[in-house]
PDB file of N, CA and C in Angstrom:
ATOM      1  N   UNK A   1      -8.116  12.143  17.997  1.00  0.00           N
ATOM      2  CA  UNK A   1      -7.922  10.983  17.143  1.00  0.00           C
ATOM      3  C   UNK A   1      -6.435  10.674  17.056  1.00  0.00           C
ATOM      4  N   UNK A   2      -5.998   9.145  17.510  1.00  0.00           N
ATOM      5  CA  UNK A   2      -4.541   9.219  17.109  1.00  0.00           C
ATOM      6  C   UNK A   2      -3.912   8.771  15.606  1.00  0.00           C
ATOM      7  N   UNK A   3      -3.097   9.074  15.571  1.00  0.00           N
ATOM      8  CA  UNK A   3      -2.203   9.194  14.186  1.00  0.00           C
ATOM      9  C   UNK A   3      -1.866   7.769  14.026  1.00  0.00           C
ATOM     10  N   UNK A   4      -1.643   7.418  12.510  1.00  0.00           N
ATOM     11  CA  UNK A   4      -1.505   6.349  12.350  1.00  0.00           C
ATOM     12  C   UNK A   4       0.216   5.902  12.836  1.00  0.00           C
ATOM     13  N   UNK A   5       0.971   7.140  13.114  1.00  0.00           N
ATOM     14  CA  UNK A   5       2.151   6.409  13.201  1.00  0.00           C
ATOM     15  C   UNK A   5       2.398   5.998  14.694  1.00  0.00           C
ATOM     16  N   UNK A   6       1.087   6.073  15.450  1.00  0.00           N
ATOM     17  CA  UNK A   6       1.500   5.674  16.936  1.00  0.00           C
ATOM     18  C   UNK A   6       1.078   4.039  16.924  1.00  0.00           C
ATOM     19  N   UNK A   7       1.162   3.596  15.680  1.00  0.00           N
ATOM     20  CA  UNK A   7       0.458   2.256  15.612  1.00  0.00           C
ATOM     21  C   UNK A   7       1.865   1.229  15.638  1.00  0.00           C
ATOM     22  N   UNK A   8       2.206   0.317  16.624  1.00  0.00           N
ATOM     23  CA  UNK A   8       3.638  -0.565  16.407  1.00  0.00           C
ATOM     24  C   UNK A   8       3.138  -1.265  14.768  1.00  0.00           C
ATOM     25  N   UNK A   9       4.078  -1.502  14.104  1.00  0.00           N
ATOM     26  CA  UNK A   9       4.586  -2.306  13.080  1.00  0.00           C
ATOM     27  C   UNK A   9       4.091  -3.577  13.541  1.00  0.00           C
ATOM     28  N   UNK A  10       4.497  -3.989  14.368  1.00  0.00           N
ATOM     29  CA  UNK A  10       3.933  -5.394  14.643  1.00  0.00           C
ATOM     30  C   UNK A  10       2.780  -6.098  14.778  1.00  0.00           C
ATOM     31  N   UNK A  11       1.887  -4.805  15.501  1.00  0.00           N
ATOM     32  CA  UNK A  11       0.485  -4.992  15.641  1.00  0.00           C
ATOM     33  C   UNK A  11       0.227  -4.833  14.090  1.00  0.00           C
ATOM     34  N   UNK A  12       0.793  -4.678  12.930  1.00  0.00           N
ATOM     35  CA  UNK A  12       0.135  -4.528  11.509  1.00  0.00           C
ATOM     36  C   UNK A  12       0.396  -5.818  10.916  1.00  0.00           C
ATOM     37  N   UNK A  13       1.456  -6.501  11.106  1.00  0.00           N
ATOM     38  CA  UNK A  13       1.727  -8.126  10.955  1.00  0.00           C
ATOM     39  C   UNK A  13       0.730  -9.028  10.631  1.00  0.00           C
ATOM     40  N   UNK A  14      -0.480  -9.348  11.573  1.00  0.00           N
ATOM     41  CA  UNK A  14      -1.171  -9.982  11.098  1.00  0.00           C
ATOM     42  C   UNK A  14      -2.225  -9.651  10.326  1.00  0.00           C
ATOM     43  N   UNK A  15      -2.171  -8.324  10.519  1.00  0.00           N
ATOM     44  CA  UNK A  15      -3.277  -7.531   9.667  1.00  0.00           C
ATOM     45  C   UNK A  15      -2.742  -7.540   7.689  1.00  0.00           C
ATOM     46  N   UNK A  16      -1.725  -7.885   7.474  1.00  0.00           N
ATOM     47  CA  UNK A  16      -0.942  -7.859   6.281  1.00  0.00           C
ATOM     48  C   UNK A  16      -0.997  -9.504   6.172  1.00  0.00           C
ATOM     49  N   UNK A  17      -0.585  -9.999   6.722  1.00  0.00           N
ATOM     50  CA  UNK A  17      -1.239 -11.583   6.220  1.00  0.00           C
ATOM     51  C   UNK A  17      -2.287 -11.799   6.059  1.00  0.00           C
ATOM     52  N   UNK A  18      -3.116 -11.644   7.125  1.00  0.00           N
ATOM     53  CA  UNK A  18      -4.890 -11.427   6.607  1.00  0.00           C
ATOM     54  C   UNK A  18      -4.992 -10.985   5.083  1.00  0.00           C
ATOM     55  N   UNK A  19      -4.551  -9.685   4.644  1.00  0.00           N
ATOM     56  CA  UNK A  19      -4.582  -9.171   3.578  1.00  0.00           C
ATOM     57  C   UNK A  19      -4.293 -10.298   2.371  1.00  0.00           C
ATOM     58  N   UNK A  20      -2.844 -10.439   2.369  1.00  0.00           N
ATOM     59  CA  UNK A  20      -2.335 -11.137   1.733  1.00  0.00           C
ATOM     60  C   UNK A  20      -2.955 -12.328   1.435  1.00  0.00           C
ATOM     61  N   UNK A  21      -3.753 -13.331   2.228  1.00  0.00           N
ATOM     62  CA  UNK A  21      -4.071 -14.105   2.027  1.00  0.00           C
ATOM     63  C   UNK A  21      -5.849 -14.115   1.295  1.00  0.00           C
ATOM     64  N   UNK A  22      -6.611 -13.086   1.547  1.00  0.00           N
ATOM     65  CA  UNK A  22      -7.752 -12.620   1.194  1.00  0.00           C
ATOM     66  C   UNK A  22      -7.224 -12.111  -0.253  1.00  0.00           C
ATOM     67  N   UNK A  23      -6.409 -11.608  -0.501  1.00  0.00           N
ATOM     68  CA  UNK A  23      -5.754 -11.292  -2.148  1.00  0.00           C
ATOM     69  C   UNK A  23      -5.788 -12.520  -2.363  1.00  0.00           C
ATOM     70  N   UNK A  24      -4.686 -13.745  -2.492  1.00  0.00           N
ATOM     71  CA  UNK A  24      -4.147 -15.116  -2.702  1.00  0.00           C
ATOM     72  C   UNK A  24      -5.718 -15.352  -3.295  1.00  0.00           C
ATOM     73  N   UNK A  25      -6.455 -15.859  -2.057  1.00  0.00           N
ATOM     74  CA  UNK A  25      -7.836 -15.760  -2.653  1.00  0.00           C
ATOM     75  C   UNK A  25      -8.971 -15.676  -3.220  1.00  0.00           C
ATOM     76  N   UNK A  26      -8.929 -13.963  -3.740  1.00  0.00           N
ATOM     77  CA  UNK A  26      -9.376 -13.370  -4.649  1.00  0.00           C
ATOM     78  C   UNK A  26      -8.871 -13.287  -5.694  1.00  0.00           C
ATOM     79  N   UNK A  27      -7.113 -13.625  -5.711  1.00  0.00           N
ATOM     80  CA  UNK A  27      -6.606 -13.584  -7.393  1.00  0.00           C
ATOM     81  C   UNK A  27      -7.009 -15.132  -8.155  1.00  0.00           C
ATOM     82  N   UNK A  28      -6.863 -16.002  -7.166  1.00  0.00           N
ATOM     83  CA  UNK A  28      -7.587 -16.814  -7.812  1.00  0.00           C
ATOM     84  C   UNK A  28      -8.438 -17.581  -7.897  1.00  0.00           C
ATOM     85  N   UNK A  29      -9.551 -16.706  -7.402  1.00  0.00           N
ATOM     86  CA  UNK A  29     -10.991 -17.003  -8.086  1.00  0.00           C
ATOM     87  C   UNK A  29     -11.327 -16.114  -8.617  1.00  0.00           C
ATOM     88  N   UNK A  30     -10.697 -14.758  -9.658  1.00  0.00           N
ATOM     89  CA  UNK A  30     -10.664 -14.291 -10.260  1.00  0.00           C
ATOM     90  C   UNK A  30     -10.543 -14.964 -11.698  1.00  0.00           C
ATOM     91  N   UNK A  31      -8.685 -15.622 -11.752  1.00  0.00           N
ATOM     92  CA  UNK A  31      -8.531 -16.460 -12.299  1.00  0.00           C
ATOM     93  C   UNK A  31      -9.663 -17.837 -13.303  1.00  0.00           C
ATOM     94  N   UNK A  32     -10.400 -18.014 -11.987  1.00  0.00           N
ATOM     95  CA  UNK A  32     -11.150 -19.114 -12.530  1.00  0.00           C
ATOM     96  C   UNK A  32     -12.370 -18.641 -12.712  1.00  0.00           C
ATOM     97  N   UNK A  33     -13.005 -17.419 -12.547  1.00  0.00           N
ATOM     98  CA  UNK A  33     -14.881 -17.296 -12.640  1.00  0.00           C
ATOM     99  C   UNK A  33     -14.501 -16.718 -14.099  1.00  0.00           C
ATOM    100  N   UNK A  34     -15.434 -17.234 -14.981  1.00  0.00           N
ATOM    101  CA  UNK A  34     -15.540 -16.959 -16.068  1.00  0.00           C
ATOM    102  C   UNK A  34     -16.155 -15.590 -16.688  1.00  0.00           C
ATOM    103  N   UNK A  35     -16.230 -14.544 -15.396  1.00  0.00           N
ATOM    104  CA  UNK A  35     -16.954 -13.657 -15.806  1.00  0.00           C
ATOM    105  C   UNK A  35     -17.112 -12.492 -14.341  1.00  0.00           C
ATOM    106  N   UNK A  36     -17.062 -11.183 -14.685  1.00  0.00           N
ATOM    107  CA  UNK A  36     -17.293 -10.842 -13.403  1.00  0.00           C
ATOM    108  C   UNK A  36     -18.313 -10.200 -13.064  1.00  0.00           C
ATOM    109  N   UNK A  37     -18.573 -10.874 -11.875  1.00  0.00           N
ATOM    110  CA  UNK A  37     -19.881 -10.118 -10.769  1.00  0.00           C
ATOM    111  C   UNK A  37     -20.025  -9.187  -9.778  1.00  0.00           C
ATOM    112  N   UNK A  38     -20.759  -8.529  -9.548  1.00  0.00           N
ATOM    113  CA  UNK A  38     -20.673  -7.676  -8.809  1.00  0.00           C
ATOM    114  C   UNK A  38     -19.952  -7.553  -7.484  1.00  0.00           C
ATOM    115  N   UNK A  39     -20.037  -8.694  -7.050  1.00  0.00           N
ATOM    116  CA  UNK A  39     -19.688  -9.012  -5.630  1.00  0.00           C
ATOM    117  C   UNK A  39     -18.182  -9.435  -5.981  1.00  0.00           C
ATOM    118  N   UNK A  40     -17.993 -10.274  -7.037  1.00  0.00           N
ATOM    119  CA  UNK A  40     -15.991 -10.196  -7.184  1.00  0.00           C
ATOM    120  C   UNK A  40     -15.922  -8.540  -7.312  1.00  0.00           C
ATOM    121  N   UNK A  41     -16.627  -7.809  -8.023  1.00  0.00           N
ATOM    122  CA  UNK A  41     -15.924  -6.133  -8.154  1.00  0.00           C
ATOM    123  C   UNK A  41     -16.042  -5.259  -6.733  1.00  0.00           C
ATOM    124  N   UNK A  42     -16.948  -5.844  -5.953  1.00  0.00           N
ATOM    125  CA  UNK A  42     -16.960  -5.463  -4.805  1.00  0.00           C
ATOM    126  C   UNK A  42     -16.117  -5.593  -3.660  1.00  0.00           C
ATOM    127  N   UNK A  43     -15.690  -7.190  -3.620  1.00  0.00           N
ATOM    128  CA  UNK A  43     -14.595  -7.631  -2.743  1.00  0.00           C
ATOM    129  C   UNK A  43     -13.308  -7.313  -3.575  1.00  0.00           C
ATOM    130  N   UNK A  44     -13.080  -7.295  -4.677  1.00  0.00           N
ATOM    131  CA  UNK A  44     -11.742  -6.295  -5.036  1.00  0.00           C
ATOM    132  C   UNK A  44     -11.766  -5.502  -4.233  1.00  0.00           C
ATOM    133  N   UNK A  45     -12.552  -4.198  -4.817  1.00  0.00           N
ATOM    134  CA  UNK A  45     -12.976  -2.657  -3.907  1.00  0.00           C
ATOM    135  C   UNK A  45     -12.606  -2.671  -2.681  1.00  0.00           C
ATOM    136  N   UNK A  46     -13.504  -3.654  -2.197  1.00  0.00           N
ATOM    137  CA  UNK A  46     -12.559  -3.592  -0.808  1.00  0.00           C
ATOM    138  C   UNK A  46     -11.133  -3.691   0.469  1.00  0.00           C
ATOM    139  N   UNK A  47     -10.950  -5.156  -0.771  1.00  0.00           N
ATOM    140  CA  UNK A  47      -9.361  -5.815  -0.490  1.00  0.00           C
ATOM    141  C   UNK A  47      -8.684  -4.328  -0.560  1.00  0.00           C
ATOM    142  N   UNK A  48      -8.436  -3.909  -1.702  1.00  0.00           N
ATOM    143  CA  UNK A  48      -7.690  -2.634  -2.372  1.00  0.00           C
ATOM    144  C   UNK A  48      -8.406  -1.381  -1.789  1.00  0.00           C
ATOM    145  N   UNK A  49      -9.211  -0.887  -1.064  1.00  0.00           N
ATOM    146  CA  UNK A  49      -9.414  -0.185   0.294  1.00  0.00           C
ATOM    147  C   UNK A  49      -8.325  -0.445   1.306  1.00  0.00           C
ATOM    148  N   UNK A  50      -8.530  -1.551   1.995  1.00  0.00           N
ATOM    149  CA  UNK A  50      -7.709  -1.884   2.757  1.00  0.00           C
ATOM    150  C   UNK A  50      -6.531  -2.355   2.823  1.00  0.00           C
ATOM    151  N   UNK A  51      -5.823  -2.236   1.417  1.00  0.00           N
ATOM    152  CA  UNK A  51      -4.660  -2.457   1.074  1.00  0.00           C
ATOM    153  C   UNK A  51      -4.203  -1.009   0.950  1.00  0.00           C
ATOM    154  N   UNK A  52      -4.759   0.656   0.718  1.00  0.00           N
ATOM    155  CA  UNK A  52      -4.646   1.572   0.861  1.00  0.00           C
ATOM    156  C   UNK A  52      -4.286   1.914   2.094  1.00  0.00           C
ATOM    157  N   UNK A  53      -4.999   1.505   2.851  1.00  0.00           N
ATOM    158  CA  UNK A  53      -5.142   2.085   4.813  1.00  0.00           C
ATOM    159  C   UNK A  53      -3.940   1.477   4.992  1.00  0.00           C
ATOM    160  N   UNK A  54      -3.615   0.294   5.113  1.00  0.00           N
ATOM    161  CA  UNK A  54      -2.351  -0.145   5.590  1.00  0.00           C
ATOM    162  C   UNK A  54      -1.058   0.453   4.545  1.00  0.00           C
ATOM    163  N   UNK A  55      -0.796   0.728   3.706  1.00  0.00           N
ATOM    164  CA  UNK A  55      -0.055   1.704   2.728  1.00  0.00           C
ATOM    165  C   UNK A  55       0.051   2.914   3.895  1.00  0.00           C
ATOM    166  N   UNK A  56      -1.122   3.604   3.863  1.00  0.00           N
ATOM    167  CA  UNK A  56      -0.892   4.968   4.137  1.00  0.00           C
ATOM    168  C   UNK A  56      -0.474   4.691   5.792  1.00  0.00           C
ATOM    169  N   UNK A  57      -0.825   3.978   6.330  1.00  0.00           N
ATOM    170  CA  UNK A  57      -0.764   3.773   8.322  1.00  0.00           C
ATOM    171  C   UNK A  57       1.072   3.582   8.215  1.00  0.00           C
ATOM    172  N   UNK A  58       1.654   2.690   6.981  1.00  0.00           N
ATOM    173  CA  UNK A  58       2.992   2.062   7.257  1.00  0.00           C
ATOM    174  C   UNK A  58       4.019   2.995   6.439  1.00  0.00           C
ATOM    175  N   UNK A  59       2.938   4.250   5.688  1.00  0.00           N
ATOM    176  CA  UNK A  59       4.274   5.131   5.205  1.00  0.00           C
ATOM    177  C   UNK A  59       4.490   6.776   6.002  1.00  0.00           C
ATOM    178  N   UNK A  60       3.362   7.106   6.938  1.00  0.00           N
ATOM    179  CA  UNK A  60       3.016   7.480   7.860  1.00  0.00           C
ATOM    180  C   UNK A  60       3.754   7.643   9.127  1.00  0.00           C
ATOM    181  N   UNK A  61       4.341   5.986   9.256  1.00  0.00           N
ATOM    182  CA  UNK A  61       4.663   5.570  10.514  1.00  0.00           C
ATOM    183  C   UNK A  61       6.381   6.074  10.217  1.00  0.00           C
ATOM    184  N   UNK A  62       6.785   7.411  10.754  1.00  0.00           N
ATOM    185  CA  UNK A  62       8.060   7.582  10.153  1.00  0.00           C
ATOM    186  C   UNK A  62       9.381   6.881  11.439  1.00  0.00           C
ATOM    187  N   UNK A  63       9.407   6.392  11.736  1.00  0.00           N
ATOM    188  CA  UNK A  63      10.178   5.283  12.509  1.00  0.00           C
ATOM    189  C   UNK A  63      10.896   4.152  11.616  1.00  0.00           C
ATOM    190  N   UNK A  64       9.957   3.995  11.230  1.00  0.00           N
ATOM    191  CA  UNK A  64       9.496   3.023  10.110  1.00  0.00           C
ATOM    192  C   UNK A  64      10.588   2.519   8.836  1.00  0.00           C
ATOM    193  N   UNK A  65      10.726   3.410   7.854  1.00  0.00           N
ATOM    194  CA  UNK A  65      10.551   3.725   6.328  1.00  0.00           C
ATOM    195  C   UNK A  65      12.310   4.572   6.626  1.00  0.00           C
ATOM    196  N   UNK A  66      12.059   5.904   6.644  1.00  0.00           N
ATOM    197  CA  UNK A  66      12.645   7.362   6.875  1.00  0.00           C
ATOM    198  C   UNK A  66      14.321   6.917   6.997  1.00  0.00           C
ATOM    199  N   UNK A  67      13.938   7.305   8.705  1.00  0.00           N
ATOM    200  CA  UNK A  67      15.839   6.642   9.259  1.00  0.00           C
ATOM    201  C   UNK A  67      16.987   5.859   7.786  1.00  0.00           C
ATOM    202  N   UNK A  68      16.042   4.703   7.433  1.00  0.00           N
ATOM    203  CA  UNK A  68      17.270   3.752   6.765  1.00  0.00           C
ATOM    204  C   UNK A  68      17.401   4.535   5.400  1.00  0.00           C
ATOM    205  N   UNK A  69      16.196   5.025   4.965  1.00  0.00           N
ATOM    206  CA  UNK A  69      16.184   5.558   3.621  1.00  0.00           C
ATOM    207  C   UNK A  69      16.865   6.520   3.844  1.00  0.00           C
ATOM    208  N   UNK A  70      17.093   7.719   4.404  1.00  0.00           N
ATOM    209  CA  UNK A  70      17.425   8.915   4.644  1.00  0.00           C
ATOM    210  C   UNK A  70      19.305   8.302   4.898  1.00  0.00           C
ATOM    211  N   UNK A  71      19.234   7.501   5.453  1.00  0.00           N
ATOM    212  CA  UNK A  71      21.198   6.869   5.812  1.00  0.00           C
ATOM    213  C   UNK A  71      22.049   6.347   4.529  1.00  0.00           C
ATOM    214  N   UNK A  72      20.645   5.963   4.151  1.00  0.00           N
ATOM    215  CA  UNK A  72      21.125   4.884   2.963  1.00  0.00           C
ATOM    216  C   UNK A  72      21.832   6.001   1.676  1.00  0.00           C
ATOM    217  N   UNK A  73      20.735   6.647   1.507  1.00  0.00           N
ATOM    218  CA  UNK A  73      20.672   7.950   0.456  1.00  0.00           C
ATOM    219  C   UNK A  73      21.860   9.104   0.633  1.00  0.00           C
ATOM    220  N   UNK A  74      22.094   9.056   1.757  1.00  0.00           N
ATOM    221  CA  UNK A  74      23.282   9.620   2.531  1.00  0.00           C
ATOM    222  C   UNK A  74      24.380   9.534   1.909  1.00  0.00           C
ATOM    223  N   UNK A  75      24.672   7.787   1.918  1.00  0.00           N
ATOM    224  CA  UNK A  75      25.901   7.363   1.810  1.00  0.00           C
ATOM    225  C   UNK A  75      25.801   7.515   0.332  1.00  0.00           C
ATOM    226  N   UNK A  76      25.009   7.088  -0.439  1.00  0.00           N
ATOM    227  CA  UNK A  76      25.191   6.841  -1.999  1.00  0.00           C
ATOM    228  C   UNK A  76      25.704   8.120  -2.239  1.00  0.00           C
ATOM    229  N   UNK A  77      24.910   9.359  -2.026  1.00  0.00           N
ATOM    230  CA  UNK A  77      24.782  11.040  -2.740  1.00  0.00           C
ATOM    231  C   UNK A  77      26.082  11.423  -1.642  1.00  0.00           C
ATOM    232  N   UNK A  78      26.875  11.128  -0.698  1.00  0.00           N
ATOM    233  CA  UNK A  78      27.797  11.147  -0.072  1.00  0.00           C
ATOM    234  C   UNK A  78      27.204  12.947   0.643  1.00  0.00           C
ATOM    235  N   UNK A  79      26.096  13.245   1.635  1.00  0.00           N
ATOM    236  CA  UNK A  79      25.872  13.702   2.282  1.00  0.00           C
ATOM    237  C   UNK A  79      25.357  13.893   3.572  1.00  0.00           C
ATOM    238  N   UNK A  80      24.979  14.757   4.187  1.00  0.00           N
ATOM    239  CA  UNK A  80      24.384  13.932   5.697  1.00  0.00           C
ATOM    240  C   UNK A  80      22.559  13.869   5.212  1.00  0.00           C
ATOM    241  N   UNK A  81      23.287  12.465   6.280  1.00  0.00           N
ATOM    242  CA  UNK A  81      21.183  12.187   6.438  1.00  0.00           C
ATOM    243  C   UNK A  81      20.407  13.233   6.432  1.00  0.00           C
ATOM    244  N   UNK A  82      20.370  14.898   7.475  1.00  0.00           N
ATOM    245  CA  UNK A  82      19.884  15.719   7.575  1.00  0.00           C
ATOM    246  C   UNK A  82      19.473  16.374   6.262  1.00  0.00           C
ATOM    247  N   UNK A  83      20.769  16.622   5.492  1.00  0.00           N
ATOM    248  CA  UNK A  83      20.303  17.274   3.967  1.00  0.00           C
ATOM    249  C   UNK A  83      19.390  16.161   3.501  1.00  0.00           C
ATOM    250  N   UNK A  84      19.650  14.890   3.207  1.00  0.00           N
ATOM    251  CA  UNK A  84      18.908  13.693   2.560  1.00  0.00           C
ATOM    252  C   UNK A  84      16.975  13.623   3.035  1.00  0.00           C
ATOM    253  N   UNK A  85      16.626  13.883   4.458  1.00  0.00           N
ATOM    254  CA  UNK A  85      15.761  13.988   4.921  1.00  0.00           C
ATOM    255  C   UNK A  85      14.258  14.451   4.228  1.00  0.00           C
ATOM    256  N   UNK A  86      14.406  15.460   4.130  1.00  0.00           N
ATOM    257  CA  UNK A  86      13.531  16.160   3.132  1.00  0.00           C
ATOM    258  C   UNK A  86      13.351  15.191   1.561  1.00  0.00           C
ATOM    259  N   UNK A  87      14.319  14.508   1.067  1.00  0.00           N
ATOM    260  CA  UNK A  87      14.520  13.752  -0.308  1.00  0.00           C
ATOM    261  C   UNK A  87      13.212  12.667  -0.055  1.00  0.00           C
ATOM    262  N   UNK A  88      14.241  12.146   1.270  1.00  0.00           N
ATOM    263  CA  UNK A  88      13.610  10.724   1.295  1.00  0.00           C
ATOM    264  C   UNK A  88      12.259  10.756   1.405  1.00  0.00           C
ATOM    265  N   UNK A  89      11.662  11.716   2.493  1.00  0.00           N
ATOM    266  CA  UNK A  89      10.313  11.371   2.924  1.00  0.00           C
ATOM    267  C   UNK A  89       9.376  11.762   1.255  1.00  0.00           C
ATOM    268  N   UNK A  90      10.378  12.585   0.668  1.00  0.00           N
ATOM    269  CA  UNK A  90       9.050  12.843  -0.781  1.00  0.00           C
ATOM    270  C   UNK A  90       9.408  11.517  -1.335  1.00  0.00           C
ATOM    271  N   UNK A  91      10.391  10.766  -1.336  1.00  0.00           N
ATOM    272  CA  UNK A  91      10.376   9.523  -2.315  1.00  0.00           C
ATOM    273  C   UNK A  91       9.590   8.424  -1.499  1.00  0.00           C
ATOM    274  N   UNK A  92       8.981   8.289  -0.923  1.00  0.00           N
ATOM    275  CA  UNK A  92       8.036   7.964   0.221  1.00  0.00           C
ATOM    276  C   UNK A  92       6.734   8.050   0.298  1.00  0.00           C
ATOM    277  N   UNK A  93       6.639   9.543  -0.164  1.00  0.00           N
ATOM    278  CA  UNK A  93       5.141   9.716  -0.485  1.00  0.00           C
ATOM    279  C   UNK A  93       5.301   9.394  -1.871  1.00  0.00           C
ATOM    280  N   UNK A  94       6.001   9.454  -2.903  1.00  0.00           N
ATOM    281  CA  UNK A  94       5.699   8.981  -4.398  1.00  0.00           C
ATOM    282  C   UNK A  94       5.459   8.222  -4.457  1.00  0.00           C
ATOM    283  N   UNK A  95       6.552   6.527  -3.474  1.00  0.00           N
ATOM    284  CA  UNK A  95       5.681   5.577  -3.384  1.00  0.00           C
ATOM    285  C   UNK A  95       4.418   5.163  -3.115  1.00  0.00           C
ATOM    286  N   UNK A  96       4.110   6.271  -2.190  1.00  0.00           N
ATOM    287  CA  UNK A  96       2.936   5.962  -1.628  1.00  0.00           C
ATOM    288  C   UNK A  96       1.831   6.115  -2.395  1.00  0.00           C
ATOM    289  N   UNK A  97       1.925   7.188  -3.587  1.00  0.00           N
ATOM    290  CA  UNK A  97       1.227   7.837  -4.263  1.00  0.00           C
ATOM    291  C   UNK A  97       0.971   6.707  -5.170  1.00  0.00           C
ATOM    292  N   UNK A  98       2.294   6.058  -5.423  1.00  0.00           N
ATOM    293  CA  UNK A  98       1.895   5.333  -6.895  1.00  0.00           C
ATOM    294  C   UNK A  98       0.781   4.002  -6.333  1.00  0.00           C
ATOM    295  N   UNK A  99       1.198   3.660  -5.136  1.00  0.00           N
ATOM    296  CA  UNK A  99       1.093   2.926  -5.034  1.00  0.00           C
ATOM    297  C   UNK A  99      -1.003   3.090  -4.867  1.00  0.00           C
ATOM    298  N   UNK A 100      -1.011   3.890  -4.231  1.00  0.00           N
ATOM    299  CA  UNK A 100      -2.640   4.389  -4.222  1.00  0.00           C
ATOM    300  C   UNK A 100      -3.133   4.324  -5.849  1.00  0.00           C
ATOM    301  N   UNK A 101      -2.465   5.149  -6.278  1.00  0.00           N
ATOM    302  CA  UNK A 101      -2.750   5.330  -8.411  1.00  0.00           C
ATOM    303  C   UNK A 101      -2.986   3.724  -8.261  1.00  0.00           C
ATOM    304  N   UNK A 102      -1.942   2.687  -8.317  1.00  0.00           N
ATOM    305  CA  UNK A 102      -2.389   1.569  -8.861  1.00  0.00           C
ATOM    306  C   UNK A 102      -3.464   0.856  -8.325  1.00  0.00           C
ATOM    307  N   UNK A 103      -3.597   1.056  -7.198  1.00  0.00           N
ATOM    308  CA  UNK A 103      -5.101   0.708  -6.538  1.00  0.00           C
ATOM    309  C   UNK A 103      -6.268   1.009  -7.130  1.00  0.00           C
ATOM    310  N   UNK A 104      -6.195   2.135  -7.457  1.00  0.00           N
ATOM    311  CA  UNK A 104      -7.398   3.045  -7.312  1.00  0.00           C
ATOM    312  C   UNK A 104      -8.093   2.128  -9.248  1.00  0.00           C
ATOM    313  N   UNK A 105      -6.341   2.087  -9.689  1.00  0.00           N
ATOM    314  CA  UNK A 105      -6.817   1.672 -11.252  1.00  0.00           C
ATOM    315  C   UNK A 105      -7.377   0.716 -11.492  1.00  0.00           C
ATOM    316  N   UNK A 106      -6.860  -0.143 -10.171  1.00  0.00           N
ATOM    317  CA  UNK A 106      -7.412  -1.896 -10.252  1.00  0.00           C
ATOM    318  C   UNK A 106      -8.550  -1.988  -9.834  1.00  0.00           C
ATOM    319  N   UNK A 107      -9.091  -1.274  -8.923  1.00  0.00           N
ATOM    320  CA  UNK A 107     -10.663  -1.333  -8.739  1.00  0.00           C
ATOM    321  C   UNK A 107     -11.521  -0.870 -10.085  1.00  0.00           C
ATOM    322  N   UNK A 108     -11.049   0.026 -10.561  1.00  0.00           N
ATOM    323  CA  UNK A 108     -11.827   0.976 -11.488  1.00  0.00           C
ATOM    324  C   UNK A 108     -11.723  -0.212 -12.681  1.00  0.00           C
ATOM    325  N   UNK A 109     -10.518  -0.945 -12.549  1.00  0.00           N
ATOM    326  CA  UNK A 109     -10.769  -2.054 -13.729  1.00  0.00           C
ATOM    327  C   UNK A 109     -11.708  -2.781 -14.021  1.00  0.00           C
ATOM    328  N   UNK A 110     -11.624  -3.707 -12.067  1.00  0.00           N
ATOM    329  CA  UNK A 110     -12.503  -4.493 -11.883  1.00  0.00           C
ATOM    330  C   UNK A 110     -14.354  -3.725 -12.193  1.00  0.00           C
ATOM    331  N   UNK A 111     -14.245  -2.898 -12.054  1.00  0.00           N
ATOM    332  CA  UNK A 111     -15.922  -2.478 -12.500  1.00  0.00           C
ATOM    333  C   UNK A 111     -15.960  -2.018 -13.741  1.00  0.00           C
ATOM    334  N   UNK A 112     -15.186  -2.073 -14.570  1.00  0.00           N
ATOM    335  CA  UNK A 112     -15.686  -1.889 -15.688  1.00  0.00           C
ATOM    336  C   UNK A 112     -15.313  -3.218 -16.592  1.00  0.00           C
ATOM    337  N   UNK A 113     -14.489  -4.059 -15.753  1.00  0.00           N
ATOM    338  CA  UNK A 113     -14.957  -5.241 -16.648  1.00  0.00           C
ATOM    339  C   UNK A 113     -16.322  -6.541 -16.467  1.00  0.00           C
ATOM    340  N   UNK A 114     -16.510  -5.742 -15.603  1.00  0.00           N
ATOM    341  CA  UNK A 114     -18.341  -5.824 -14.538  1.00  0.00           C
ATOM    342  C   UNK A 114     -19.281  -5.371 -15.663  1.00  0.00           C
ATOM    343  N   UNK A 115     -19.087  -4.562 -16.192  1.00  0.00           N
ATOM    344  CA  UNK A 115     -19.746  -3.604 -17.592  1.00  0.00           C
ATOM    345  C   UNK A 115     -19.664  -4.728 -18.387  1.00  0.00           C
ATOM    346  N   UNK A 116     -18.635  -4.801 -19.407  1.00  0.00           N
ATOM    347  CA  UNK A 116     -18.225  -5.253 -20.331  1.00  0.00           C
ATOM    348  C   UNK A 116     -17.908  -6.656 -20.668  1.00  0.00           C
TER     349      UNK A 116
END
């Protein structure tokens, strides 16, 4: 099975507009249905699935992300990239982390205001 970081950046381009625009979408006819249904809590669920996969494929992809963060962090903390290395990639996965947490919350929203 290959790894998500053998995937070019570019080939993810249109796959992130797709996204983006299926959100655009869904935020507002969210906006306007007076109530939610199963199938809006469902196509959330999913958008925010696949707003996960591309998260994890593009923080993954260490080409990517790493290099500038790791240079950048360098210069501020005035050390070498090498020491910085190890920093960056955990501030990387935190993003990544949070960024899953807030997913995970917005679905779990959307079905329980499906309930309620």
């Amino acid at each position: 099975m290959a790894l998500p970081a053998n995937i070019p950046v570019t080939a993810l381009f249109p796959v992130t507009l797709l996204l983006l625009t299926f959100e655009i979408v869904l935020a507002s006819y969210k906006s306007l249905a007076p109530k939610w249904t199963t199938k809006l809590a469902l196509g959330n669920l999913i958008i925010n699935l696949f707003w996960t996969v591309l998260i994890i494929v593009l923080l993954l992809n260490p080409k990517l992300v790493q290099p500038y963060l790791a240079s950048l962090l360098a210069q501020v903390f005035q050390r070498s990239p090498d020491d910085i290395s190890t920093h960056s990639y955990l501030i990387i996965m935190g993003i990544g982390l949070a960024s899953i947490i807030s997913v995970t919350i917005d679905a779990f929203t959307g079905f329980k205001k499906l309930k309620g």
